[in-house]
Protein backbone atom coordinates (compact mmCIF):
# COMPACT_ATOMS: atom_id res chain seq x y z
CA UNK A 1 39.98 -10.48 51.70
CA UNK A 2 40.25 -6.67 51.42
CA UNK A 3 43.55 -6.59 51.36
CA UNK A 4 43.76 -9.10 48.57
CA UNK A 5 41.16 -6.91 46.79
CA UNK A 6 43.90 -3.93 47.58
CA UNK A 7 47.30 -5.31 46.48
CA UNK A 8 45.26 -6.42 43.50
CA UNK A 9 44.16 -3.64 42.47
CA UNK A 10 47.37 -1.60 43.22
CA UNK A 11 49.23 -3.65 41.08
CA UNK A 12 46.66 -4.06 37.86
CA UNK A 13 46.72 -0.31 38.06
CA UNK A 14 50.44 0.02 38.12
CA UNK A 15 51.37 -2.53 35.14
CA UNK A 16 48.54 -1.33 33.04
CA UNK A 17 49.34 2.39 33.37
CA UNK A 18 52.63 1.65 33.43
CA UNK A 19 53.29 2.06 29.65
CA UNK A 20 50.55 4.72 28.07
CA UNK A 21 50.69 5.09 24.46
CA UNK A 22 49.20 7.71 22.28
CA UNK A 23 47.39 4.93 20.61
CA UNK A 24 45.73 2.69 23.37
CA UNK A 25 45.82 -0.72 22.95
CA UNK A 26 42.92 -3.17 24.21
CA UNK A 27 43.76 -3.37 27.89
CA UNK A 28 44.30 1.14 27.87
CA UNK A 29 41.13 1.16 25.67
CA UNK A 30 39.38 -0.36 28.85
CA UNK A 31 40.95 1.66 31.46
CA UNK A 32 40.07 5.03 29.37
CA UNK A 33 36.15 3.60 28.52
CA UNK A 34 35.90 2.72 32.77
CA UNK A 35 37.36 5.95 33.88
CA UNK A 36 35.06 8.24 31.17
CA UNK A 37 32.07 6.38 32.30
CA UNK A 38 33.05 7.12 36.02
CA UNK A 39 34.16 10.42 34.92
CA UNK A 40 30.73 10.81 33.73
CA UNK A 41 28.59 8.87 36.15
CA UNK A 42 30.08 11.42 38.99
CA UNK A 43 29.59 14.59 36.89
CA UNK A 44 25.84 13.79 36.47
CA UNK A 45 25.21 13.85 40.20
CA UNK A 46 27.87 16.62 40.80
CA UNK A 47 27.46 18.70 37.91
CA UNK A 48 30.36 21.78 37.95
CA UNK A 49 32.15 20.31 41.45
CA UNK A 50 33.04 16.55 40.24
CA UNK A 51 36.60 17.06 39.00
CA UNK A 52 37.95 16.75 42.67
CA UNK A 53 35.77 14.01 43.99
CA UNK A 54 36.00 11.66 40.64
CA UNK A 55 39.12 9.74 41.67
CA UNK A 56 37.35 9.66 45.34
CA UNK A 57 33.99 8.45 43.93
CA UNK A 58 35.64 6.10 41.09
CA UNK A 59 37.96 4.24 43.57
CA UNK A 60 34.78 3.67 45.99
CA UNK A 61 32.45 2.27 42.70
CA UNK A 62 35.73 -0.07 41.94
CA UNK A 63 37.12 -1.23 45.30
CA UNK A 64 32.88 -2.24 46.54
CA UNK A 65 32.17 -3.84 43.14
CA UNK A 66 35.86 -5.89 43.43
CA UNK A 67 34.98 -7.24 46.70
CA UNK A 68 31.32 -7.61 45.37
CA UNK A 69 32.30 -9.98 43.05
CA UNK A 70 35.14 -12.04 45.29
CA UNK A 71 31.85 -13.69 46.53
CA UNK A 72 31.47 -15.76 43.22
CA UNK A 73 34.90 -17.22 43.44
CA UNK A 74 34.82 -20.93 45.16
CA UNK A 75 36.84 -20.86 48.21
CA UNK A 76 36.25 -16.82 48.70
CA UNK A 77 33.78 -14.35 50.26
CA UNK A 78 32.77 -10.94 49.86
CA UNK A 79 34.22 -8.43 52.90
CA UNK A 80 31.17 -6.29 52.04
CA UNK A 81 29.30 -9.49 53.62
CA UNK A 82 30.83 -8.19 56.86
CA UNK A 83 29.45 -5.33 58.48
CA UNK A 84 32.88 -4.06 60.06
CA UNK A 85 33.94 -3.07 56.14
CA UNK A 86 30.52 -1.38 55.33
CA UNK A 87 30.85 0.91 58.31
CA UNK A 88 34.08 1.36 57.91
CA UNK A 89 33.31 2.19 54.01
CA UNK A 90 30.10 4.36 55.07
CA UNK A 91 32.35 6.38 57.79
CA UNK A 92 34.96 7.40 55.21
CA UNK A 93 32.16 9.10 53.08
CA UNK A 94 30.67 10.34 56.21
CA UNK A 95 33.99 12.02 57.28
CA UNK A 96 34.55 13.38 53.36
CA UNK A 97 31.00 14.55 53.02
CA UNK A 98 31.15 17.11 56.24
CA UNK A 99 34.76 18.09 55.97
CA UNK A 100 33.63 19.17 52.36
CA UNK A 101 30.90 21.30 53.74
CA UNK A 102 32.84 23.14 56.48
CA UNK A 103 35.57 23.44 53.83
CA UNK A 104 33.31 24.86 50.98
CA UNK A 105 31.14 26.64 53.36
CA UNK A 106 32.28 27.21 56.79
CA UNK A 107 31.48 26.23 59.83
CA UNK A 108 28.58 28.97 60.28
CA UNK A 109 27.44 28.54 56.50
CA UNK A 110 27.28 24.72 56.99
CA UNK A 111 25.23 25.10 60.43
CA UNK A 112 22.71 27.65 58.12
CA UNK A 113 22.56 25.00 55.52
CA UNK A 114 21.64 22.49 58.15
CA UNK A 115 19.35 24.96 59.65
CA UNK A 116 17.81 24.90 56.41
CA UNK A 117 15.17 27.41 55.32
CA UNK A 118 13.12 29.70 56.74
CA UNK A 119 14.94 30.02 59.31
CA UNK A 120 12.06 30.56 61.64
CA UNK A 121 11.86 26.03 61.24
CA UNK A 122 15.18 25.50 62.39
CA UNK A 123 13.90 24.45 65.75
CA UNK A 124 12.33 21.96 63.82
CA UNK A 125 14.49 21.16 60.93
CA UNK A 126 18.25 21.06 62.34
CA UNK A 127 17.46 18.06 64.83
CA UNK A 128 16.07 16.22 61.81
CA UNK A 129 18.69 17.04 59.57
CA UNK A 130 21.21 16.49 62.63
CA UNK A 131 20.33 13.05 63.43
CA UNK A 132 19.75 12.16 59.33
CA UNK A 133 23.08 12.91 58.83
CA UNK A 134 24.77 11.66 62.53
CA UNK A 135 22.32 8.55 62.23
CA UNK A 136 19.79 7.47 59.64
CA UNK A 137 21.84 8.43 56.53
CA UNK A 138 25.25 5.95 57.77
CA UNK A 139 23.25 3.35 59.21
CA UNK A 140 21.60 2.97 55.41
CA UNK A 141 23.87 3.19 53.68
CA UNK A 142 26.08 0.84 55.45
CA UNK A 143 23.52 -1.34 56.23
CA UNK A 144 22.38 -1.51 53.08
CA UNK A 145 25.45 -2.74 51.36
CA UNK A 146 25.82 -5.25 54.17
CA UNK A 147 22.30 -6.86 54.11
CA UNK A 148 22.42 -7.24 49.92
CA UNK A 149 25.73 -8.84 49.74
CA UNK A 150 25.35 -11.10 53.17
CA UNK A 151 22.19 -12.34 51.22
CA UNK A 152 23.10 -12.96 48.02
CA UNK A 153 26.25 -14.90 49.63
CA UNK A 154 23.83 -16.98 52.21
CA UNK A 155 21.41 -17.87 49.84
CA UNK A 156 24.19 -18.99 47.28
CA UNK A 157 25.56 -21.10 49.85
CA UNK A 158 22.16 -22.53 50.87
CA UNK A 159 21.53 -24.14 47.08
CA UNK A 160 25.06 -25.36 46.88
CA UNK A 161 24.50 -27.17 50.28
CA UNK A 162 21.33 -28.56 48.77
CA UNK A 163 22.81 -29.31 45.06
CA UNK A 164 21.86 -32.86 44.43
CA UNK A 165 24.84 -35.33 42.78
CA UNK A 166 24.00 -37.44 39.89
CA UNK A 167 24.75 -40.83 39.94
CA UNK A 168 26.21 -40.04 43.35
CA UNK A 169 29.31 -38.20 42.17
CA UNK A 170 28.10 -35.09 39.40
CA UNK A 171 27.33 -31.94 41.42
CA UNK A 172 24.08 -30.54 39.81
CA UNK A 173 24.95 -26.58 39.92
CA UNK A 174 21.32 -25.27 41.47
CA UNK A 175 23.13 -22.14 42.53
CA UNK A 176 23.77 -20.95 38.96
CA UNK A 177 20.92 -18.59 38.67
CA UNK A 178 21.54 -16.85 41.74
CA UNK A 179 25.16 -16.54 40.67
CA UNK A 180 23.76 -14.16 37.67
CA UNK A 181 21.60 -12.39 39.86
CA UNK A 182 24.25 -12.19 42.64
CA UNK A 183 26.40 -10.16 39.79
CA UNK A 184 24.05 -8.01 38.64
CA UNK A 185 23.28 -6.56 42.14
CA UNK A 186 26.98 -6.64 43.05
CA UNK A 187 26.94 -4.14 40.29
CA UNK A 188 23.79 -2.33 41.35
CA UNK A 189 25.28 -2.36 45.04
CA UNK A 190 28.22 -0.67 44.29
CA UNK A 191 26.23 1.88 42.09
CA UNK A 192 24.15 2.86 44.27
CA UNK A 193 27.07 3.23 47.55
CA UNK A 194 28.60 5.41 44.87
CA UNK A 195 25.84 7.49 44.11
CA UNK A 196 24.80 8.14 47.23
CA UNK A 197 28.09 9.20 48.74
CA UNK A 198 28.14 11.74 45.51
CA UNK A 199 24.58 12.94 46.40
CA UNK A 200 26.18 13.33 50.11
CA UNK A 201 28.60 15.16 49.37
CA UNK A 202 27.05 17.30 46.58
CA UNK A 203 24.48 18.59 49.19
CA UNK A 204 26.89 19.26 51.54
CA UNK A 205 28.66 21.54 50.15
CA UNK A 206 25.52 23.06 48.60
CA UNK A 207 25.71 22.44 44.83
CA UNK A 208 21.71 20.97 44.69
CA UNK A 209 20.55 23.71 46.32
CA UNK A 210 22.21 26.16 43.73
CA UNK A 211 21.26 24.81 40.95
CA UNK A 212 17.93 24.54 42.03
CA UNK A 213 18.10 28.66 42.60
């Protein structure tokens, strides 16, 4: 299923970028009002260091909420039901977010950041902050992801199983409801993986902290 989500999504990109014009037509006018809203999503929680991480952060918001919504199709299921692809998902931005920080900060900048401040706590704080980052922080976020989308995908396959059938051969759709609600978290789902692999990364490499000087 991931890999249907991927060729998909390779090719939509390729024959609708394929031909740019000066003046968009509908299907550019989408692409250009999904990217700016992206564009602007990840500059809110990035401030002055999004421009590199916006194609990162984008393509996570799009691929999540595309397998999100695979789910609702008859005869499909979400991947982010399985907890292999949430891991997998979770240890990409885990990978990202402290490469960024060694990068942006060095290695003995990055231990002082985790050391955090005064210094005379870092007894204290750098085993918390060591096993939030090693432990707590992936095992949330992937877990998180997981749990939502398993559910909404169990529980819309518990009313279908229950649907009654009028006059023995009419399905009556019980599910529906939950199919709304099962898009609008999709949405919120891959939102919020989004977000906080921006916040991640943003405090990694220290841009919170700054503007909070």
């Amino acid at each position: 299923m991931s890999a249907v989500i991927i060729i998909f999504l390779c090719l939509f990109s390729i024959l609708a970028t394929i031909r740019l014009k000066k003046i968009p037509g509908r299907l550019q006018s989408l692409l250009e009002i999904i990217v700016e809203g992206l564009e602007n999503f990840t500059k809110s929680q990035m401030g002055r260091a999004a421009g590199p991480f916006i194609p990162f952060i984008g393509t996570l918001f799009i691929y999540i909420f595309a397998m999100n919504m695979l789910g609702q199709i008859p005869l499909f299921h979400s991947p982010t039901s399985n907890f292999n692809t949430t891991i997998s998902l979770t240890l990409i931005v885990f990978f990202v977010t402290h490469y960024q920080g060694i990068k942006n900060n060095g290695v003995t900048g990055y231990l002082k950041h985790m050391a955090g401040k005064p210094i005379w706590l870092a007894p204290l704080v750098f085993p918390l902050h060591l096993m939030q980052e090693l432990l707590s922080r992936p095992l949330s976020l992937s877990m998180r992801l997981f749990g939502n989308i398993m559910g909404e995908d169990t529980i819309i396959a518990i009313f279908i199983g229950l649907s009654p059938f009028l006059l023995g051969l009419i399905p009556v759709p019980m599910h529906l409801p939950m199919v709304f609600l099962a898009l609008l978290g999709s949405t919120i789902q891959a939102m919020i993986f989004s977000l906080l692999a921006s916040f991640y990364i943003a405090g990694a490499i220290g841009i919170h902290e700054e503007e909070h000087h």
